[in-house]
PDB file of N, CA and C in Angstrom:
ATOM      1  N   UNK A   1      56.475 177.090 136.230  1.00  0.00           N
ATOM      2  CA  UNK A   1      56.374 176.901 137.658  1.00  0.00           C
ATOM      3  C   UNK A   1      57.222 175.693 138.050  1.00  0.00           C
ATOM      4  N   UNK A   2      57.869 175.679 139.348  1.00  0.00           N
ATOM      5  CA  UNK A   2      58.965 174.797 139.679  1.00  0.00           C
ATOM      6  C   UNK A   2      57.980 174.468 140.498  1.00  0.00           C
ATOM      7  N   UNK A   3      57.867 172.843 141.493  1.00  0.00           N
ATOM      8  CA  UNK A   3      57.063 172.604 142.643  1.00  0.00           C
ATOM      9  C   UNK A   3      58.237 172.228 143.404  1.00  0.00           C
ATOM     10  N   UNK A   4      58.519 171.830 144.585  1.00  0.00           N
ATOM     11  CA  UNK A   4      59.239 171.532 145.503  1.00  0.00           C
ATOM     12  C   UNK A   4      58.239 170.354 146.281  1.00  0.00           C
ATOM     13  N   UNK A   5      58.515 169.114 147.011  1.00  0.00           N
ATOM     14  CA  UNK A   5      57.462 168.328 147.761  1.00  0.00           C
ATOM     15  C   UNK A   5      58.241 167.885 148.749  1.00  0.00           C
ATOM     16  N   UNK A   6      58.577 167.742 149.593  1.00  0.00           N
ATOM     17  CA  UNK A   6      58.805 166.841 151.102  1.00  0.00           C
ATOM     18  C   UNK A   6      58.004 166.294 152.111  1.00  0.00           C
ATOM     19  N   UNK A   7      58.829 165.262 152.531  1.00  0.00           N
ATOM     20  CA  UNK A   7      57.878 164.608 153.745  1.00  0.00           C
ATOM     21  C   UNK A   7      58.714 164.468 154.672  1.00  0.00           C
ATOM     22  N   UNK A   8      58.081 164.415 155.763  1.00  0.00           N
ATOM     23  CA  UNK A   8      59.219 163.817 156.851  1.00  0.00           C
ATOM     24  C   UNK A   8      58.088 163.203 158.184  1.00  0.00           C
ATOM     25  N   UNK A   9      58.554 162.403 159.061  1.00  0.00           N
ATOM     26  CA  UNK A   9      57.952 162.566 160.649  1.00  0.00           C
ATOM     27  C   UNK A   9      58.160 163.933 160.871  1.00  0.00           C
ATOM     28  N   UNK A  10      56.762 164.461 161.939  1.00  0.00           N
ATOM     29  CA  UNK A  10      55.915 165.302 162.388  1.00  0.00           C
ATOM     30  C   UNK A  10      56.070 164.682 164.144  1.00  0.00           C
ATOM     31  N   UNK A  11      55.505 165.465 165.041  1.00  0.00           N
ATOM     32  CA  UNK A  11      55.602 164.875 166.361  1.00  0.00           C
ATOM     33  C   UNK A  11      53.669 163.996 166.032  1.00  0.00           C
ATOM     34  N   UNK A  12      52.618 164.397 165.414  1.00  0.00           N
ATOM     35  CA  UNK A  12      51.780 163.480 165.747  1.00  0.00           C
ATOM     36  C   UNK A  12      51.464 162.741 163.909  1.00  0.00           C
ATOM     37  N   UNK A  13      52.424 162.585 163.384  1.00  0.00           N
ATOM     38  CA  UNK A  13      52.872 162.235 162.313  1.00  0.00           C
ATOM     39  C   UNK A  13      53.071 162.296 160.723  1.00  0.00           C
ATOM     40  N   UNK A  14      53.204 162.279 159.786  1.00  0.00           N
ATOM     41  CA  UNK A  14      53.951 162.528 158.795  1.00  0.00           C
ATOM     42  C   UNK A  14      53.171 164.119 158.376  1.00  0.00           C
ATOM     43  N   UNK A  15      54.586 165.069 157.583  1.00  0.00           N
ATOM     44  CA  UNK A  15      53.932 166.231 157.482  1.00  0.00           C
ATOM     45  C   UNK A  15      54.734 166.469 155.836  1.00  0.00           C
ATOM     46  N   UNK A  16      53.909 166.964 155.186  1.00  0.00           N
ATOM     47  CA  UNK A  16      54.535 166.971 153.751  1.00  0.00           C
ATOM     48  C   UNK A  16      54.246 168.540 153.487  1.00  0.00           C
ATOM     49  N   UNK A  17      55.508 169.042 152.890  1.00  0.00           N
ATOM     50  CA  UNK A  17      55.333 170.377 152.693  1.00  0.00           C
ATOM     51  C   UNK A  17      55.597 170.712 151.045  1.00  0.00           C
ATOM     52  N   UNK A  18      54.389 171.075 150.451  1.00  0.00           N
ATOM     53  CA  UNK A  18      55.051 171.634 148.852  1.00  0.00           C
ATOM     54  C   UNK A  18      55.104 173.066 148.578  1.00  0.00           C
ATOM     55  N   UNK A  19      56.094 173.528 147.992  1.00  0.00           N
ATOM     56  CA  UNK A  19      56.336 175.101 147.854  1.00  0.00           C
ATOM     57  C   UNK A  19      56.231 175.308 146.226  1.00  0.00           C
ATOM     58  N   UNK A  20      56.077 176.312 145.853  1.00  0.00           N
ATOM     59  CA  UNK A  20      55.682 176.137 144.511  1.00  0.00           C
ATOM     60  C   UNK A  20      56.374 178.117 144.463  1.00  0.00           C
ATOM     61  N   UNK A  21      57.341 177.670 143.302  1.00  0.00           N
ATOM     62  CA  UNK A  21      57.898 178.772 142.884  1.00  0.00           C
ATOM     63  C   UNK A  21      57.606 178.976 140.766  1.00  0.00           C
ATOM     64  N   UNK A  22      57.534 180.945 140.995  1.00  0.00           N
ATOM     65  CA  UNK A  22      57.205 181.065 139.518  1.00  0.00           C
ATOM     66  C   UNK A  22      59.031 182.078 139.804  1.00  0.00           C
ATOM     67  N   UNK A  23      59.532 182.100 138.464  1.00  0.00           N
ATOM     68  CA  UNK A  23      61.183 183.167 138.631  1.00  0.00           C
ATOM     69  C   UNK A  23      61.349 183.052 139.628  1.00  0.00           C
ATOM     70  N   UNK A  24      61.307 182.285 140.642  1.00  0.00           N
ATOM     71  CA  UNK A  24      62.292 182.047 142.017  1.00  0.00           C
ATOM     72  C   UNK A  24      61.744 183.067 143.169  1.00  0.00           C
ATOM     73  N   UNK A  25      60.408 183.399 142.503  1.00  0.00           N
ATOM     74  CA  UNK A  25      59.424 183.775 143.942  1.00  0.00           C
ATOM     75  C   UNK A  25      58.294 182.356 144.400  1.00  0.00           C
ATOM     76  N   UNK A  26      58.111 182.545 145.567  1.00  0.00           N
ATOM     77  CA  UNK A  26      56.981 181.517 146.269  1.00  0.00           C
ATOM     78  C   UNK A  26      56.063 182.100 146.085  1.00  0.00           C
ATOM     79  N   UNK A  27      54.787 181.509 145.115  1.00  0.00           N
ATOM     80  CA  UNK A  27      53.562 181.397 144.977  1.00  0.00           C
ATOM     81  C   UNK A  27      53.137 181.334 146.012  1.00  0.00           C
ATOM     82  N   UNK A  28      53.175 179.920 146.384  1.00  0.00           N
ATOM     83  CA  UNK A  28      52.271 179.052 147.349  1.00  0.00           C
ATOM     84  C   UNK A  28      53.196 178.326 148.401  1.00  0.00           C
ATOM     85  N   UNK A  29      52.555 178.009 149.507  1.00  0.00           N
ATOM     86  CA  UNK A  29      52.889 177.069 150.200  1.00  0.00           C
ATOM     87  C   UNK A  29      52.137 176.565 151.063  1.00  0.00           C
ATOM     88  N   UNK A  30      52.215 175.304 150.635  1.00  0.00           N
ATOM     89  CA  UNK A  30      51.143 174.505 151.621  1.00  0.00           C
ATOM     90  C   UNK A  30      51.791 172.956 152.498  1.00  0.00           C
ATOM     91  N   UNK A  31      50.693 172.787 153.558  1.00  0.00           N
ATOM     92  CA  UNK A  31      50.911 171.719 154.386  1.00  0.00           C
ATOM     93  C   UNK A  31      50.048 170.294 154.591  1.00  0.00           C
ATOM     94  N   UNK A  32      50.862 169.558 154.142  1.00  0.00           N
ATOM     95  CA  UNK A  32      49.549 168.190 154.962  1.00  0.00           C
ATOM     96  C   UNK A  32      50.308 167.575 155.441  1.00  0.00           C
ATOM     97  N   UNK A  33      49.259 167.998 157.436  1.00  0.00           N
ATOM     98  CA  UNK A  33      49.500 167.067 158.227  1.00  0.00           C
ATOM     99  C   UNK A  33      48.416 167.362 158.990  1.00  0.00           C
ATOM    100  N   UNK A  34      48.831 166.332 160.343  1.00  0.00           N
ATOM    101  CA  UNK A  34      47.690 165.830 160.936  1.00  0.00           C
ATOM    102  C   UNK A  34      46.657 166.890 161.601  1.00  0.00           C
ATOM    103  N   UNK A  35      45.867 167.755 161.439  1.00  0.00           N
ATOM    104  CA  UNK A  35      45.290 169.238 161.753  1.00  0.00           C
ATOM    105  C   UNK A  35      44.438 169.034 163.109  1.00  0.00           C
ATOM    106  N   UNK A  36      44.221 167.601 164.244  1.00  0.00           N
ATOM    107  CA  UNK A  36      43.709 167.293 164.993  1.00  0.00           C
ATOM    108  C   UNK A  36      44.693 167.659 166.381  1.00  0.00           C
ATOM    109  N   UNK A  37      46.034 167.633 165.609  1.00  0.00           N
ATOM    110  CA  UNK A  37      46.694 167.890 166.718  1.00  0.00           C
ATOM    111  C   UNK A  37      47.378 169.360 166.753  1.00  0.00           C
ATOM    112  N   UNK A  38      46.459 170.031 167.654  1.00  0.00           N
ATOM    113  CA  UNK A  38      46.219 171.590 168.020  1.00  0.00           C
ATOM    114  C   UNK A  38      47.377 171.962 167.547  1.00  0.00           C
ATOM    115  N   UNK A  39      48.913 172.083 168.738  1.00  0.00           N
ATOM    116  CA  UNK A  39      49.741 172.376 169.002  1.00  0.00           C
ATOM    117  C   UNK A  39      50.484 172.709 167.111  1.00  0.00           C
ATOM    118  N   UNK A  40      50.251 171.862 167.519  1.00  0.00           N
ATOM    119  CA  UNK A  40      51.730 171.339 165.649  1.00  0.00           C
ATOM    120  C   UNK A  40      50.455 172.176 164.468  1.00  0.00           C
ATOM    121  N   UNK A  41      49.372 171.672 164.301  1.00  0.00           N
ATOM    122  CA  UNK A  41      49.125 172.516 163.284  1.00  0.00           C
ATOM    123  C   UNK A  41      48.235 173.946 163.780  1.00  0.00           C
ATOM    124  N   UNK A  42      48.514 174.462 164.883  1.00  0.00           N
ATOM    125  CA  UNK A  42      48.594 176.306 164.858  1.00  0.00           C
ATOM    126  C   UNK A  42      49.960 176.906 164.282  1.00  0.00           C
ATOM    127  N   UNK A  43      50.757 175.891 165.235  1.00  0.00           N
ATOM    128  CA  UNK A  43      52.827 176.268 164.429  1.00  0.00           C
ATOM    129  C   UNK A  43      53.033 176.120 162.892  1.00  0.00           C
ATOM    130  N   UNK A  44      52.429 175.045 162.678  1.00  0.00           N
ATOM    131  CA  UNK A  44      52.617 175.399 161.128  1.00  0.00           C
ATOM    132  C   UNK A  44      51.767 176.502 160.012  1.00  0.00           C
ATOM    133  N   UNK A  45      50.435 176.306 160.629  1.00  0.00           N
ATOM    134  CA  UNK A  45      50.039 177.934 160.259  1.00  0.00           C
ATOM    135  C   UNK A  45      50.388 178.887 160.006  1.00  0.00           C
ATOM    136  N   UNK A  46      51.344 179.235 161.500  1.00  0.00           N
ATOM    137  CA  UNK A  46      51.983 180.424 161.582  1.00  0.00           C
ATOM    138  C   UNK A  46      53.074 180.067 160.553  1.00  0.00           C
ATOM    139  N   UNK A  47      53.577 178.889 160.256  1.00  0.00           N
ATOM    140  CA  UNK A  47      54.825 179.282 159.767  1.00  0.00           C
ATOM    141  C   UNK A  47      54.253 179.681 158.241  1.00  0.00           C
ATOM    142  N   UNK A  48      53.223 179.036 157.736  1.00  0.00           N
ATOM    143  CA  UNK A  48      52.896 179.107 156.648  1.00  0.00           C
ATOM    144  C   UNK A  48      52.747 180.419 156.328  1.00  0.00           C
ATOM    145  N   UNK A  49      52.233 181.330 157.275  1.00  0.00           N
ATOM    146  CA  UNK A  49      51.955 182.886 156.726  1.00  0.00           C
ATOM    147  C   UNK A  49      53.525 183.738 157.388  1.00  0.00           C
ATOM    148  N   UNK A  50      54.060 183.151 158.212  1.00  0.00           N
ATOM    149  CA  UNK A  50      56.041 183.606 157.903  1.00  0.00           C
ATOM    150  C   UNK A  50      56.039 183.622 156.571  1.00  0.00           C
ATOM    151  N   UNK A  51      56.274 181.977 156.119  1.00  0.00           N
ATOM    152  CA  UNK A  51      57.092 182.085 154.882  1.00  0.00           C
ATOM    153  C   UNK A  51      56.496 182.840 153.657  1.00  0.00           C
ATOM    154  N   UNK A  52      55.210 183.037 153.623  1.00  0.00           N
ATOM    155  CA  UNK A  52      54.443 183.987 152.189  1.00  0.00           C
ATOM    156  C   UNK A  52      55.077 185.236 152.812  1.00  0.00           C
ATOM    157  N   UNK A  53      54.931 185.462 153.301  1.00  0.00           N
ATOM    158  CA  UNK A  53      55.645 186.944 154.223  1.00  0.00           C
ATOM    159  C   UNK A  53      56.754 187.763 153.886  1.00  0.00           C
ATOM    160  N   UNK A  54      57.659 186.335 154.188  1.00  0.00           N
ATOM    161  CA  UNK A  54      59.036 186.735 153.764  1.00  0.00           C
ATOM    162  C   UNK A  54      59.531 186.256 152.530  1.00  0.00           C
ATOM    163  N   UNK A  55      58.516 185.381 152.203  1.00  0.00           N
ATOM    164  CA  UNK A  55      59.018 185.121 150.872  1.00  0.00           C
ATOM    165  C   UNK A  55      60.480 184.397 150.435  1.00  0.00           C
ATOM    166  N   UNK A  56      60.425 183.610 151.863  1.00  0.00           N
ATOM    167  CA  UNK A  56      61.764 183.176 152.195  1.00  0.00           C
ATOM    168  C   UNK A  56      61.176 181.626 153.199  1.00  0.00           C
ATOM    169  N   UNK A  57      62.184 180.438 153.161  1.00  0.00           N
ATOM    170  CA  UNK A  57      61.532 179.453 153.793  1.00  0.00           C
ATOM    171  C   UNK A  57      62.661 179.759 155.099  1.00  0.00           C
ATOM    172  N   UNK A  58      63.455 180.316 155.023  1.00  0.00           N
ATOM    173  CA  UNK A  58      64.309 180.705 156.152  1.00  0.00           C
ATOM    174  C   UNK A  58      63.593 181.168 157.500  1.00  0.00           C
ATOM    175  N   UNK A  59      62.819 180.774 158.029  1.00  0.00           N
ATOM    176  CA  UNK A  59      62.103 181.580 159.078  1.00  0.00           C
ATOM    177  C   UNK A  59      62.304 180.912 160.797  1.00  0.00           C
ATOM    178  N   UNK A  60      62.296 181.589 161.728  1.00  0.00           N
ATOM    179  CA  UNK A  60      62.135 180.545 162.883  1.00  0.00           C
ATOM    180  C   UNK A  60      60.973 179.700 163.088  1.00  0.00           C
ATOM    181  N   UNK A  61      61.452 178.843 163.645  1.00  0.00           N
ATOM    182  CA  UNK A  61      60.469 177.719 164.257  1.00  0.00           C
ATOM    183  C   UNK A  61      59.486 178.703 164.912  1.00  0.00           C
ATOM    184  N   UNK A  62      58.470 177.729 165.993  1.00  0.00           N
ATOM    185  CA  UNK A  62      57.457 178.466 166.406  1.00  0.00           C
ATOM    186  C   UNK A  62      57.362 177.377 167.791  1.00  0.00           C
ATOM    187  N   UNK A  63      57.582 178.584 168.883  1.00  0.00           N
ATOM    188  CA  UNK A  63      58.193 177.660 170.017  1.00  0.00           C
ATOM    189  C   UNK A  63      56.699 177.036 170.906  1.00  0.00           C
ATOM    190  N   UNK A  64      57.239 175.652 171.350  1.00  0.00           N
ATOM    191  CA  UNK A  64      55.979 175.476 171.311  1.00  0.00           C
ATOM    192  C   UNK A  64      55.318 174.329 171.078  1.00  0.00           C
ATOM    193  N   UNK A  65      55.754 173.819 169.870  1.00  0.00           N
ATOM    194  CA  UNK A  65      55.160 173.330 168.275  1.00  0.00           C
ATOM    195  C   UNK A  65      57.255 173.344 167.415  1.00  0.00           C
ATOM    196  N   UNK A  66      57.781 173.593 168.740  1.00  0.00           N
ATOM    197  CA  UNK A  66      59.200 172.865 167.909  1.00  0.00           C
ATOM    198  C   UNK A  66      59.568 171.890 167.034  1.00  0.00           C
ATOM    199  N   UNK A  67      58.968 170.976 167.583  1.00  0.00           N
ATOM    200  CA  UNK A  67      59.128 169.263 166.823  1.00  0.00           C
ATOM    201  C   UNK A  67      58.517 169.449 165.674  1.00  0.00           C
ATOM    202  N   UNK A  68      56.893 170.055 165.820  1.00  0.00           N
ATOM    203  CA  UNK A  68      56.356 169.968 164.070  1.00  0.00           C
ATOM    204  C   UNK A  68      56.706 170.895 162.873  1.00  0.00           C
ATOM    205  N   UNK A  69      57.154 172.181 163.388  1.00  0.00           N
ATOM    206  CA  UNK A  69      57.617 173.414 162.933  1.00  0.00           C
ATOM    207  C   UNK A  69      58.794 173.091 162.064  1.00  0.00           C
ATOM    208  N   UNK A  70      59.529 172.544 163.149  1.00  0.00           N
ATOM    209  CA  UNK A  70      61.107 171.904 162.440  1.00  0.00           C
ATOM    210  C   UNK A  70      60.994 170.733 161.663  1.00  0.00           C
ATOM    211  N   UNK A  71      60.150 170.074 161.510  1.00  0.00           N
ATOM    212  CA  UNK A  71      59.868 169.267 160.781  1.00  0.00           C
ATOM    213  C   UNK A  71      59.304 170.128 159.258  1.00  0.00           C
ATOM    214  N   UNK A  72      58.301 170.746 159.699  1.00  0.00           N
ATOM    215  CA  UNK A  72      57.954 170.967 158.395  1.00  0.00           C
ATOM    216  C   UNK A  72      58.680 172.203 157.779  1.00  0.00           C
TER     217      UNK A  72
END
């Protein structure tokens, strides 16, 4: 298993995303950030079940929830 980890600023602040690949498929992917602030973590939700989806981190943002989406 390969892990992947990032962080960056979030609009209500820091959002760390780890992806976790087995042969260059995505297992998993998960998020920590701030889950109080509605907006940003419904968008990343959604993005979270995009990317198992497609199985691809290539996905659009989630308009809306721009700032945290694109962040994470």
């Amino acid at each position: 298993m390969v892990k992947f980890k990032g962080s960056t600023q979030g609009f209500h602040g820091p959002i760390t995303a780890t992806v976790d690949l087995v042969k260059g498929k995505i297992v998993s992917v998960a998020s920590d950030h701030e889950k109080t602030a509605y907006i940003g973590n419904l968008g990343i939700q959604r993005m979270l079940s995009r990317i198992k989806e497609a199985q691809n981190l290539e996905v659009d943002a989630v308009s809306g929830a721009t700032f945290s989406t694109q962040a994470f």
